[in-house]
N, C-alpha and C. Protein backbone atom coordinates (compact mmCIF):
# COMPACT_ATOMS: atom_id res chain seq x y z
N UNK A 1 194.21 -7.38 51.65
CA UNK A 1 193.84 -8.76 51.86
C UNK A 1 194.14 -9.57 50.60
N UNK A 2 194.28 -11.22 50.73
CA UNK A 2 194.85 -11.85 49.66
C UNK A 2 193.69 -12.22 48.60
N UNK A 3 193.65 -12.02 47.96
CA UNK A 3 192.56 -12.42 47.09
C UNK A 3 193.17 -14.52 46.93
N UNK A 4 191.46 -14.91 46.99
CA UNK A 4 191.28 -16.61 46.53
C UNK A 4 192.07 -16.77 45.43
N UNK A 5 192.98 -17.41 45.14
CA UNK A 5 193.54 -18.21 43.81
C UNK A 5 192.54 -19.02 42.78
N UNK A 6 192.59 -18.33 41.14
CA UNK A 6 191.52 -19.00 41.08
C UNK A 6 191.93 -20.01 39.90
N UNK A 7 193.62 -20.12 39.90
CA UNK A 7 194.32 -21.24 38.81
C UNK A 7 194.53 -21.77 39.76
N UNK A 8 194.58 -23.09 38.68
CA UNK A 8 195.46 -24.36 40.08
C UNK A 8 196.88 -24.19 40.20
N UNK A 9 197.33 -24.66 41.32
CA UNK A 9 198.75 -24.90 40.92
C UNK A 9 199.65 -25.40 39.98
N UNK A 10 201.00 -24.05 40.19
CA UNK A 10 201.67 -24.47 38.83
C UNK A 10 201.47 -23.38 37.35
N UNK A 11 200.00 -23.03 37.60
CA UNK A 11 199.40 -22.38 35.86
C UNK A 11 198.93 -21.14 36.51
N UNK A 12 199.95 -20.27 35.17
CA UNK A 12 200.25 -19.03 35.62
C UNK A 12 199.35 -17.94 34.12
N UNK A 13 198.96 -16.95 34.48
CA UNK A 13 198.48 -16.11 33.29
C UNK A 13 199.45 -14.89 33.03
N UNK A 14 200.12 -15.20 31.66
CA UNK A 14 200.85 -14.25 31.48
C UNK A 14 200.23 -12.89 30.69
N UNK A 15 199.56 -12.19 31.11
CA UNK A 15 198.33 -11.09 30.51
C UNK A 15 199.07 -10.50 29.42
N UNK A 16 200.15 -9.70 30.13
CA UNK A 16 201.43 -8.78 28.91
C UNK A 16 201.23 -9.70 27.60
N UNK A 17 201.98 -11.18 27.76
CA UNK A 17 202.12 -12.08 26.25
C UNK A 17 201.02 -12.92 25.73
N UNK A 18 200.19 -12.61 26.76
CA UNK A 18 198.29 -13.30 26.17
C UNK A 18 198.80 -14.82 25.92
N UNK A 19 199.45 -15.43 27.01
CA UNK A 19 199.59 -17.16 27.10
C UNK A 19 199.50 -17.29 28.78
N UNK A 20 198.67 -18.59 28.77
CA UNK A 20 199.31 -19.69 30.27
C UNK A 20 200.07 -20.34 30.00
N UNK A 21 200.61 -20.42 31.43
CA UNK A 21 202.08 -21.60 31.28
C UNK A 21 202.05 -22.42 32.57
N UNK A 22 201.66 -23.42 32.02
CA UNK A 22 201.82 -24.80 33.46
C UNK A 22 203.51 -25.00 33.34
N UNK A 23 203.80 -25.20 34.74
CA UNK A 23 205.46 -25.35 35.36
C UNK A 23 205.55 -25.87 36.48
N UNK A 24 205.56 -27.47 36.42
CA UNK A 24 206.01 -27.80 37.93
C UNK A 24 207.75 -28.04 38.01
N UNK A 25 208.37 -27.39 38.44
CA UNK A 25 210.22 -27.38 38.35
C UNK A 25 210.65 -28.37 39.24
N UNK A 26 209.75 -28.76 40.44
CA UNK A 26 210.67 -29.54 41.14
C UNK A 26 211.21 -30.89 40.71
N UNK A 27 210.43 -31.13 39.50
CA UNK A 27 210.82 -32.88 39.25
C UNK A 27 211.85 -32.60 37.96
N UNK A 28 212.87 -31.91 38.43
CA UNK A 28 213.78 -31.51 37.30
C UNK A 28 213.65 -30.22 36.36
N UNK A 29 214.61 -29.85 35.42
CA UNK A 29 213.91 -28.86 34.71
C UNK A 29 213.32 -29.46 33.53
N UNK A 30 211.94 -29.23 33.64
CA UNK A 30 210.70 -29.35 32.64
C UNK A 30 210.65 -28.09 32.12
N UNK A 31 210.55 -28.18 30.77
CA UNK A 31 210.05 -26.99 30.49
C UNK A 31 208.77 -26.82 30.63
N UNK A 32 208.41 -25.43 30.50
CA UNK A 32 206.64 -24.71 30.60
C UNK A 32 205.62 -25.52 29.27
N UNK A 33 204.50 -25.57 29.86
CA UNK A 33 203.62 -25.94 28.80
C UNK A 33 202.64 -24.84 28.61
N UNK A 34 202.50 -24.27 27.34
CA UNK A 34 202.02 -23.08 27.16
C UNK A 34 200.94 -23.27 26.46
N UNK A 35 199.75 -22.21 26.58
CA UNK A 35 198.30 -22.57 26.29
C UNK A 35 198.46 -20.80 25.47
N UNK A 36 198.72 -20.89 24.34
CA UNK A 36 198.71 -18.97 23.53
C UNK A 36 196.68 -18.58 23.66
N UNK A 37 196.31 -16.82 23.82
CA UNK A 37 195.30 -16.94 23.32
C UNK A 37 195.81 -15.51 22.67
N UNK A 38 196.61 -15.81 21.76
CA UNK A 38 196.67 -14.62 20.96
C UNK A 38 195.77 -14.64 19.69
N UNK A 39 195.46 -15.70 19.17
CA UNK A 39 194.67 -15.87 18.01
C UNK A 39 193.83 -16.65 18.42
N UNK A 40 193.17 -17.01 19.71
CA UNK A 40 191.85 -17.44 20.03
C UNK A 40 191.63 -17.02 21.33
N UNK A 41 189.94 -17.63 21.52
CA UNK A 41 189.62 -16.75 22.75
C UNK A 41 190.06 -17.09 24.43
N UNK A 42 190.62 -16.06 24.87
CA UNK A 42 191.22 -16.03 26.31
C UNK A 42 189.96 -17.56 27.02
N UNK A 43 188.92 -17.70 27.15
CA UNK A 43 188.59 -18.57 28.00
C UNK A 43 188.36 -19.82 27.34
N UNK A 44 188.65 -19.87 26.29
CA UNK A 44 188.89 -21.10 25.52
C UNK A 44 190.34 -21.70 26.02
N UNK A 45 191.59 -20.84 25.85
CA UNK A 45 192.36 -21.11 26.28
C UNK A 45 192.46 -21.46 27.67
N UNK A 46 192.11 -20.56 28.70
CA UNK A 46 192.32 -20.94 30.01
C UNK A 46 191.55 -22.23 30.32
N UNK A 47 190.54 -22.59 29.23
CA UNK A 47 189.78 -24.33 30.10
C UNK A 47 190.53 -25.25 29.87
N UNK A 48 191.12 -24.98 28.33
CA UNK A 48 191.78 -26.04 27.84
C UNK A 48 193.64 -26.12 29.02
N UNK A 49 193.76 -25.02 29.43
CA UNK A 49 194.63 -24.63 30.26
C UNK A 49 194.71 -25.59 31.52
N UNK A 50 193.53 -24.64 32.53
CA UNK A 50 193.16 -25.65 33.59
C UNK A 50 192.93 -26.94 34.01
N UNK A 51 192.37 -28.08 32.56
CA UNK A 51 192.09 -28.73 32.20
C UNK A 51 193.22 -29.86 32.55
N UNK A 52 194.58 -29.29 31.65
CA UNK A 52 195.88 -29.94 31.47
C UNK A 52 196.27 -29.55 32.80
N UNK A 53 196.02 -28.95 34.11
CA UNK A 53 196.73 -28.22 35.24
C UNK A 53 196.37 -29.17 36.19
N UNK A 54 194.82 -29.22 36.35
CA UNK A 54 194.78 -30.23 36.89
C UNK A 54 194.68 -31.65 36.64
N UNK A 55 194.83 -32.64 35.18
CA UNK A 55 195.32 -33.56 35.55
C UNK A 55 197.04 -34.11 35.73
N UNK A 56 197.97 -33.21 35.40
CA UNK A 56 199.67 -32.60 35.73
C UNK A 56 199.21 -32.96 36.90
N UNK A 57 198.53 -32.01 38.13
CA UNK A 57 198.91 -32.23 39.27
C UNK A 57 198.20 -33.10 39.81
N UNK A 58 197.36 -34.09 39.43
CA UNK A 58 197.34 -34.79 40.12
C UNK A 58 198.16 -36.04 39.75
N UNK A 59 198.39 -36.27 38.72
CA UNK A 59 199.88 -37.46 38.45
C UNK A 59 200.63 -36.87 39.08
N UNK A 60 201.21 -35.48 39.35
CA UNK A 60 202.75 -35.35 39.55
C UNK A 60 202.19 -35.41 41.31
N UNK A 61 200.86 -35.30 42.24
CA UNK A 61 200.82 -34.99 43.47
C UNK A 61 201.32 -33.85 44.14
N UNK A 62 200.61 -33.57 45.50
CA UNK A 62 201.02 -32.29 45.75
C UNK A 62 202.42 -31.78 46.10
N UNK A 63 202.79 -30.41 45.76
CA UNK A 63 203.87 -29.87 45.11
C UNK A 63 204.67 -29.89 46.64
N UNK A 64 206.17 -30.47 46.24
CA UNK A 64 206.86 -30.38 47.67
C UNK A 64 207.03 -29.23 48.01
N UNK A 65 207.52 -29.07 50.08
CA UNK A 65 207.48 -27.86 50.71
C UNK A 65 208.69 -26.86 49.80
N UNK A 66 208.70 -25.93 49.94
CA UNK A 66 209.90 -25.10 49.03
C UNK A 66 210.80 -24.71 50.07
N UNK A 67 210.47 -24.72 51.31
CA UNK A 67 211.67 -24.27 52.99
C UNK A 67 212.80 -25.09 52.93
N UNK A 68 213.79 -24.82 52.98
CA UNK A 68 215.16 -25.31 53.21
C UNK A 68 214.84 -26.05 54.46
N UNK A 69 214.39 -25.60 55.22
CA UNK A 69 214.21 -26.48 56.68
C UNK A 69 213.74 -27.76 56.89
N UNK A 70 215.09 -28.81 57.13
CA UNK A 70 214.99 -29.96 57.52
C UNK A 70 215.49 -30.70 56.13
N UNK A 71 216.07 -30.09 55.12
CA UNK A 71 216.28 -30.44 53.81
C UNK A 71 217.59 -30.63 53.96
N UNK A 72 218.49 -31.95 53.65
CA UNK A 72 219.88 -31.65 53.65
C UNK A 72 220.46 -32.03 52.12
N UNK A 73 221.53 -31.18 52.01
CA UNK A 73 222.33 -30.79 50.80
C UNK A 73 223.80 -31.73 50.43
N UNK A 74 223.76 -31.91 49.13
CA UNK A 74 224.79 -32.14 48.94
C UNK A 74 225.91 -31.43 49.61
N UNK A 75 225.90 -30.49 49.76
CA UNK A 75 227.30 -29.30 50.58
C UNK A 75 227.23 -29.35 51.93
N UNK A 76 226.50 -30.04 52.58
CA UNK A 76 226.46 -29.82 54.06
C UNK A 76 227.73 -31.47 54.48
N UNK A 77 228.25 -30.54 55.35
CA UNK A 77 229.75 -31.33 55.80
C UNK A 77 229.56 -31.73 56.92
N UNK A 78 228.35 -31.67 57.55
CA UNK A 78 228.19 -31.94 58.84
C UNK A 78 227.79 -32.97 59.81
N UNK A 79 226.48 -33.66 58.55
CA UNK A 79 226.19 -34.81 58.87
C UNK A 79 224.39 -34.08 59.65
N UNK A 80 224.22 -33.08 59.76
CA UNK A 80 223.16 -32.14 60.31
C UNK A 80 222.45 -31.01 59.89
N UNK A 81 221.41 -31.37 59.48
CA UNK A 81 220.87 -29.85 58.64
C UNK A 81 220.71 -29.16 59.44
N UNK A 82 221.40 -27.75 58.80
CA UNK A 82 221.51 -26.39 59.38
C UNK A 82 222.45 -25.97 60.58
N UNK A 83 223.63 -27.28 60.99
CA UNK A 83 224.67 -26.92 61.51
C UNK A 83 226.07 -26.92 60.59
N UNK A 84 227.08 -25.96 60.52
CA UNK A 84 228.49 -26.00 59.55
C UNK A 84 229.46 -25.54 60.97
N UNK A 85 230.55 -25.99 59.72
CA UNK A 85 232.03 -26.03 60.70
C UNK A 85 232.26 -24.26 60.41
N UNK A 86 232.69 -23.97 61.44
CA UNK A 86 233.58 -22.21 60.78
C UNK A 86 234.44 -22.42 61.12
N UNK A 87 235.57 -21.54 60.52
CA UNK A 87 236.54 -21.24 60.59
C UNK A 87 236.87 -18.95 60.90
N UNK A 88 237.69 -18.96 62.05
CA UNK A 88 237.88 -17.70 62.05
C UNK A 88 239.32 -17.20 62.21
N UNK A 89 240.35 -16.62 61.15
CA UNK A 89 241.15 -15.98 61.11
C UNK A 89 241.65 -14.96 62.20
N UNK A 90 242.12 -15.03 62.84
CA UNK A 90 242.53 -13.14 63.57
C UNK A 90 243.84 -13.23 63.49
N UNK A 91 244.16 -11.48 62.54
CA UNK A 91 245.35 -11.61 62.91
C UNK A 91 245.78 -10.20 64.03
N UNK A 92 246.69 -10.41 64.96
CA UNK A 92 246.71 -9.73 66.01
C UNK A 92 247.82 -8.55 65.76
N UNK A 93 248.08 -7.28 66.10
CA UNK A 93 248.98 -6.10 65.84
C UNK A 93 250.26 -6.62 65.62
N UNK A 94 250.39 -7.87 66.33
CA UNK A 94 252.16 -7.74 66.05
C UNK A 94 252.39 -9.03 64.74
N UNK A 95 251.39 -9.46 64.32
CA UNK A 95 252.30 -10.09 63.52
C UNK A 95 250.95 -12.16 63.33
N UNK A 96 250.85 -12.46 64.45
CA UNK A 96 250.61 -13.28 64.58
C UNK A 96 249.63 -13.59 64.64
N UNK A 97 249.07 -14.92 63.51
CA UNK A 97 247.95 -15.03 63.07
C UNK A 97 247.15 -16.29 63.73
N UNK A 98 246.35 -16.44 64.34
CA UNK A 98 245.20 -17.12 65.05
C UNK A 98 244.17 -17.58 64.52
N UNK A 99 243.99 -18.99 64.15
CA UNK A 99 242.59 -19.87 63.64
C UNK A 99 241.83 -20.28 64.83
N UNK A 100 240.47 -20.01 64.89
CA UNK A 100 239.57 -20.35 65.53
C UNK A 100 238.67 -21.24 65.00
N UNK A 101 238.22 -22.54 65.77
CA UNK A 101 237.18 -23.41 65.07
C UNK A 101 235.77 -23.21 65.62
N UNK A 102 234.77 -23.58 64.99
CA UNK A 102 233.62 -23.09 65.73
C UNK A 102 232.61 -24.33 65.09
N UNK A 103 231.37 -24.47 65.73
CA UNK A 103 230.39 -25.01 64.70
C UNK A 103 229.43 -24.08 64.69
N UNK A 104 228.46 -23.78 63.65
CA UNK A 104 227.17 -22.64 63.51
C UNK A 104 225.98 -23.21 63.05
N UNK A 105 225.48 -23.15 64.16
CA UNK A 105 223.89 -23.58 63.98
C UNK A 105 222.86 -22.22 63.14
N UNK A 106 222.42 -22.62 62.22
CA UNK A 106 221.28 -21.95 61.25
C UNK A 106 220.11 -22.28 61.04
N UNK A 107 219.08 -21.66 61.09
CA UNK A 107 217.74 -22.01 60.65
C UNK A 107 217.01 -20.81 60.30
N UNK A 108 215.93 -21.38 59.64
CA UNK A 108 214.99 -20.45 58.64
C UNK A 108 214.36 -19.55 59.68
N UNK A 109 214.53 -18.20 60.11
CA UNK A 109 214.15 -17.19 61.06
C UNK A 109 214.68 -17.04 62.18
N UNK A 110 216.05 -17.67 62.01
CA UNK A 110 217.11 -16.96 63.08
C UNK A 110 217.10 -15.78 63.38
N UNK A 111 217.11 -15.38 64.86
CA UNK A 111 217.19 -13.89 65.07
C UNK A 111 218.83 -13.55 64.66
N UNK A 112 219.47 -14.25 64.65
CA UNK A 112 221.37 -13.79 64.58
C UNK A 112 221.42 -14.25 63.21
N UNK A 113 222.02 -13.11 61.70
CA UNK A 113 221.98 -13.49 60.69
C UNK A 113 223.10 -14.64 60.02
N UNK A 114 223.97 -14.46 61.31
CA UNK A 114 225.26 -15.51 60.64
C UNK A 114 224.92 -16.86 61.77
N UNK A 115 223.85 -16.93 62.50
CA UNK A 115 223.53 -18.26 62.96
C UNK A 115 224.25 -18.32 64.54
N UNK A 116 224.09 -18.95 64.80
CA UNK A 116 224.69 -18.88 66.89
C UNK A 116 226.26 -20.29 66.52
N UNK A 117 226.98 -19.19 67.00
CA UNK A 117 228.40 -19.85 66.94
C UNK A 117 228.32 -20.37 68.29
N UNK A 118 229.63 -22.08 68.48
CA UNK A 118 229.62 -22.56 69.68
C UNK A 118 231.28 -22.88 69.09
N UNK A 119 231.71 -22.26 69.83
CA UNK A 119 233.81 -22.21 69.89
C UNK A 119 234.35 -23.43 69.97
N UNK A 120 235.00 -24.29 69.54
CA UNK A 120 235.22 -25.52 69.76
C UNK A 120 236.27 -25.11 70.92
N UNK A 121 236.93 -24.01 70.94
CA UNK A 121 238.34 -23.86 71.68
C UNK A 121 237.89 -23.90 73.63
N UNK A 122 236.42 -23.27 73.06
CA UNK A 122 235.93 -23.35 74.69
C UNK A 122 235.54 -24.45 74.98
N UNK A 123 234.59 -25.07 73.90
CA UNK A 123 233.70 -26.33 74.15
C UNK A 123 234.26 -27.92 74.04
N UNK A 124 235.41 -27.71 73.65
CA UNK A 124 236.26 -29.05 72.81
C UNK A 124 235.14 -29.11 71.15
N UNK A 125 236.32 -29.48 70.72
CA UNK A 125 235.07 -29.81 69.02
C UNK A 125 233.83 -30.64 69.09
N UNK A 126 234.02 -31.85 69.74
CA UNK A 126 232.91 -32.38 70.15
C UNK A 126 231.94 -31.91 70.92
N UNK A 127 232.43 -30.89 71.72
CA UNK A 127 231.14 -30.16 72.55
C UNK A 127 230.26 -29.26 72.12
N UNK A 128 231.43 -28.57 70.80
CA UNK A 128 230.87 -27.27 70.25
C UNK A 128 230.21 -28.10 68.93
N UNK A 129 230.13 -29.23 68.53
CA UNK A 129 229.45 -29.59 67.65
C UNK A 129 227.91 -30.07 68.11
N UNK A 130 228.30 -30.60 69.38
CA UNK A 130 226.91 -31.24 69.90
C UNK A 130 225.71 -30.13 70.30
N UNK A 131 226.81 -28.85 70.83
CA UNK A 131 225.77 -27.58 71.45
C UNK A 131 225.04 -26.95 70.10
N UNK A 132 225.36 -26.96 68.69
CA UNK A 132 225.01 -26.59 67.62
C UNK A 132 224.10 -27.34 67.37
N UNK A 133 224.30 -28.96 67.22
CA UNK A 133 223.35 -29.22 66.70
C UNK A 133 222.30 -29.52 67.74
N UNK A 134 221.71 -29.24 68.99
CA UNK A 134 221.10 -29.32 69.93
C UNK A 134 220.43 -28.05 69.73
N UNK A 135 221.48 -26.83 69.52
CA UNK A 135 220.79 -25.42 69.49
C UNK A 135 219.83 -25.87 67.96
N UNK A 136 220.44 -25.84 66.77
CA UNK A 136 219.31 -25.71 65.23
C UNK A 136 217.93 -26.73 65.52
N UNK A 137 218.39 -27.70 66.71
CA UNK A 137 217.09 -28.55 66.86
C UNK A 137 215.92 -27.83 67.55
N UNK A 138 216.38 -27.40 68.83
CA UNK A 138 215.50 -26.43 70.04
C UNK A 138 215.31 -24.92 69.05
N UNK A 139 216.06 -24.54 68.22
CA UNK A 139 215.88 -23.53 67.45
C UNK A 139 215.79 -22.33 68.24
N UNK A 140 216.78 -21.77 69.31
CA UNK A 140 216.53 -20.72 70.14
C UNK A 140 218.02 -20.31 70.11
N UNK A 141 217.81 -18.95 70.30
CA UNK A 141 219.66 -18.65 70.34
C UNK A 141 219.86 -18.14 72.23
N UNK A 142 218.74 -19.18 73.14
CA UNK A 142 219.34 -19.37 74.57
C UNK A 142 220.40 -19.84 75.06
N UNK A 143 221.57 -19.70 74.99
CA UNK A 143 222.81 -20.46 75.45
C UNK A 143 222.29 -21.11 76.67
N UNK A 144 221.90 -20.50 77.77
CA UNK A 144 222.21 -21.15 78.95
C UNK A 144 220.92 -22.71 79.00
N UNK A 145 219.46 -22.12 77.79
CA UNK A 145 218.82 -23.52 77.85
C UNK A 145 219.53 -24.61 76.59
N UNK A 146 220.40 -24.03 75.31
CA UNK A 146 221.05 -25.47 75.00
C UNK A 146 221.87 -25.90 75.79
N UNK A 147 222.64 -25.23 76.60
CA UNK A 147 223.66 -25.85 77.22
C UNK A 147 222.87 -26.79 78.76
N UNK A 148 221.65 -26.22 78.83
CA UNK A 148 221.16 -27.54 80.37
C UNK A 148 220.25 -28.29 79.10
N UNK A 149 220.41 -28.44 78.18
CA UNK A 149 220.03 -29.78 77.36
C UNK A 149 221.02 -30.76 77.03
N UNK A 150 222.56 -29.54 76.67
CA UNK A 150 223.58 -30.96 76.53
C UNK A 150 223.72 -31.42 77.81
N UNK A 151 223.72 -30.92 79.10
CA UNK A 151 223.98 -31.53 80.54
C UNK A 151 222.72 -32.89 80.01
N UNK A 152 221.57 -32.58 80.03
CA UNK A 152 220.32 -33.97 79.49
C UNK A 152 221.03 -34.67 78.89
N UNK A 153 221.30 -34.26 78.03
CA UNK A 153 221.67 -35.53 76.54
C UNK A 153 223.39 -36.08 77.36
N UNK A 154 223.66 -35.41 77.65
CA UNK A 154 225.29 -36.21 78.34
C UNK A 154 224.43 -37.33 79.46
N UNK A 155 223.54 -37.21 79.73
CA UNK A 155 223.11 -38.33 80.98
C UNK A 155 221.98 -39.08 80.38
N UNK A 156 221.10 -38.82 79.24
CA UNK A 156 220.66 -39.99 78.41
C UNK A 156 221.37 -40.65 77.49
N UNK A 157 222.15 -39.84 76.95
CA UNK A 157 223.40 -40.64 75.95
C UNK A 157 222.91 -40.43 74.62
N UNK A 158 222.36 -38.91 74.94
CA UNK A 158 222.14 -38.50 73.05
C UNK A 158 223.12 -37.79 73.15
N UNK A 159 224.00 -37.60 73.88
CA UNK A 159 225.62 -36.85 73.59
C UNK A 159 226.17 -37.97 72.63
N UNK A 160 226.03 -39.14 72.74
CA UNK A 160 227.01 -40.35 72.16
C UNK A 160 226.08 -40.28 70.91
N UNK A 161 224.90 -40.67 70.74
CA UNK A 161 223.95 -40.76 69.53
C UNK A 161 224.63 -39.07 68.53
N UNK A 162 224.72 -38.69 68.92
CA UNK A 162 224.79 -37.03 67.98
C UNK A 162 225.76 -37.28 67.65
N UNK A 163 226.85 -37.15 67.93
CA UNK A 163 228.60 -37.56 67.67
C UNK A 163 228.64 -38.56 67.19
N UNK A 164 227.62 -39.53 66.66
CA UNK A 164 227.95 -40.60 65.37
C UNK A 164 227.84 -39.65 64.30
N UNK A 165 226.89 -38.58 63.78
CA UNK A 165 226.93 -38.35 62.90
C UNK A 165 228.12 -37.68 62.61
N UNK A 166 228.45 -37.07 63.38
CA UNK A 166 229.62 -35.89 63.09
C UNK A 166 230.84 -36.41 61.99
N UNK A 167 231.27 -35.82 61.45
CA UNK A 167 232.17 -36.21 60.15
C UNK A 167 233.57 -36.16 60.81
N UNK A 168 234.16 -37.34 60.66
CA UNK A 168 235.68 -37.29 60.76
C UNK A 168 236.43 -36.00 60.11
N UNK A 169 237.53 -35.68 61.20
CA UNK A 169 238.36 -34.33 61.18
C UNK A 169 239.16 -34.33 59.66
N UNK A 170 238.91 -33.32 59.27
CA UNK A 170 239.76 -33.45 57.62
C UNK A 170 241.49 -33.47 58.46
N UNK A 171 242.25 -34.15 57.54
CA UNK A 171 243.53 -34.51 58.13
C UNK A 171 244.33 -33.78 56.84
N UNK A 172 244.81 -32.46 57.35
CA UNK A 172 245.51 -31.57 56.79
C UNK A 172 247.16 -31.57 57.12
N UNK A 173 247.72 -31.68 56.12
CA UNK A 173 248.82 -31.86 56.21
C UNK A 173 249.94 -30.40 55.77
N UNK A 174 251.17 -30.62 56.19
CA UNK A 174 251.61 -29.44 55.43
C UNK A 174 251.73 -28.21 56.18
């Protein structure tokens, strides 16, 4: 069972080096603020510790979620957190090599570790983008219930709303 926390957040007891160290990282890198009780006494240190811990957190407020989920990234090309474009190579016995486009829906406790692919080649790109990001929303790797949601969204017209976000086709030349 978990034992009660009995520092605040953020302030950590390092026993091995006989110091606390308050660290909130998300508002950039801050360095640690360290409280030593190598040459004075351990609960002297930890008040004067706690002290500085909790008024830190309450200027800085409570500490954001740490889940990727629902967080979007500079690197996401999609316009959709937790859907990406794939790309799949095959090359076949005799010679000839085959690109496949796909979009891949991901989220935090996917049962499928590379995320539920939707083929653009079957779906058109626009279809296989919309079934992705419909699937990371419903968060289920049911094909047959995202696909009677895009039939919904094609007749409310969140088929048209979703496909604004989608990112214009990179125009590869060459």
């Amino acid at each position: 069972m978990k034992s009660e926390r009995e520092l605040p957040a953020g302030l950590v007891d390092n026993v091995q080096e006989r110091y606390f160290v308050y660290r909130r990282c998300e508002n950039g890198r801050r360095p640690g603020t360290y409280f030593s009780y190598r040459r004075r006494d351990r609960e002297e240190a930890k008040k004067e510790a706690v002290a500085f811990a909790l008024d830190a957190n309450a200027n800085l407020g409570p500490p954001k979620p740490r889940s990727p989920k629902g967080r979007m990234t500079k690197a996401n090309t999609s316009g959709e957190v937790g859907v990406n474009p794939a790309k799949s190579v095959v090359e076949k016995p005799n010679g000839n090599i085959y690109e496949y486009q796909s979009w891949v829906a991901h989220w935090p406790g996917c049962p499928h570790a590379g995320g539920v692919k939707w083929a653009s080649l079957k779906n058109t790109d626009d279809g296989a983008y919309v079934l992705a990001v419909l699937c990371r929303r419903m968060e289920t790797i049911n094909r047959g219930a995202v696909e009677e949601a895009m039939i919904e969204a094609k007749r409310t017209g969140l088929y048209e709303k979703i496909l604004t976000q989608k990112p214009p086709p990179d125009d590869e030349e060459g």
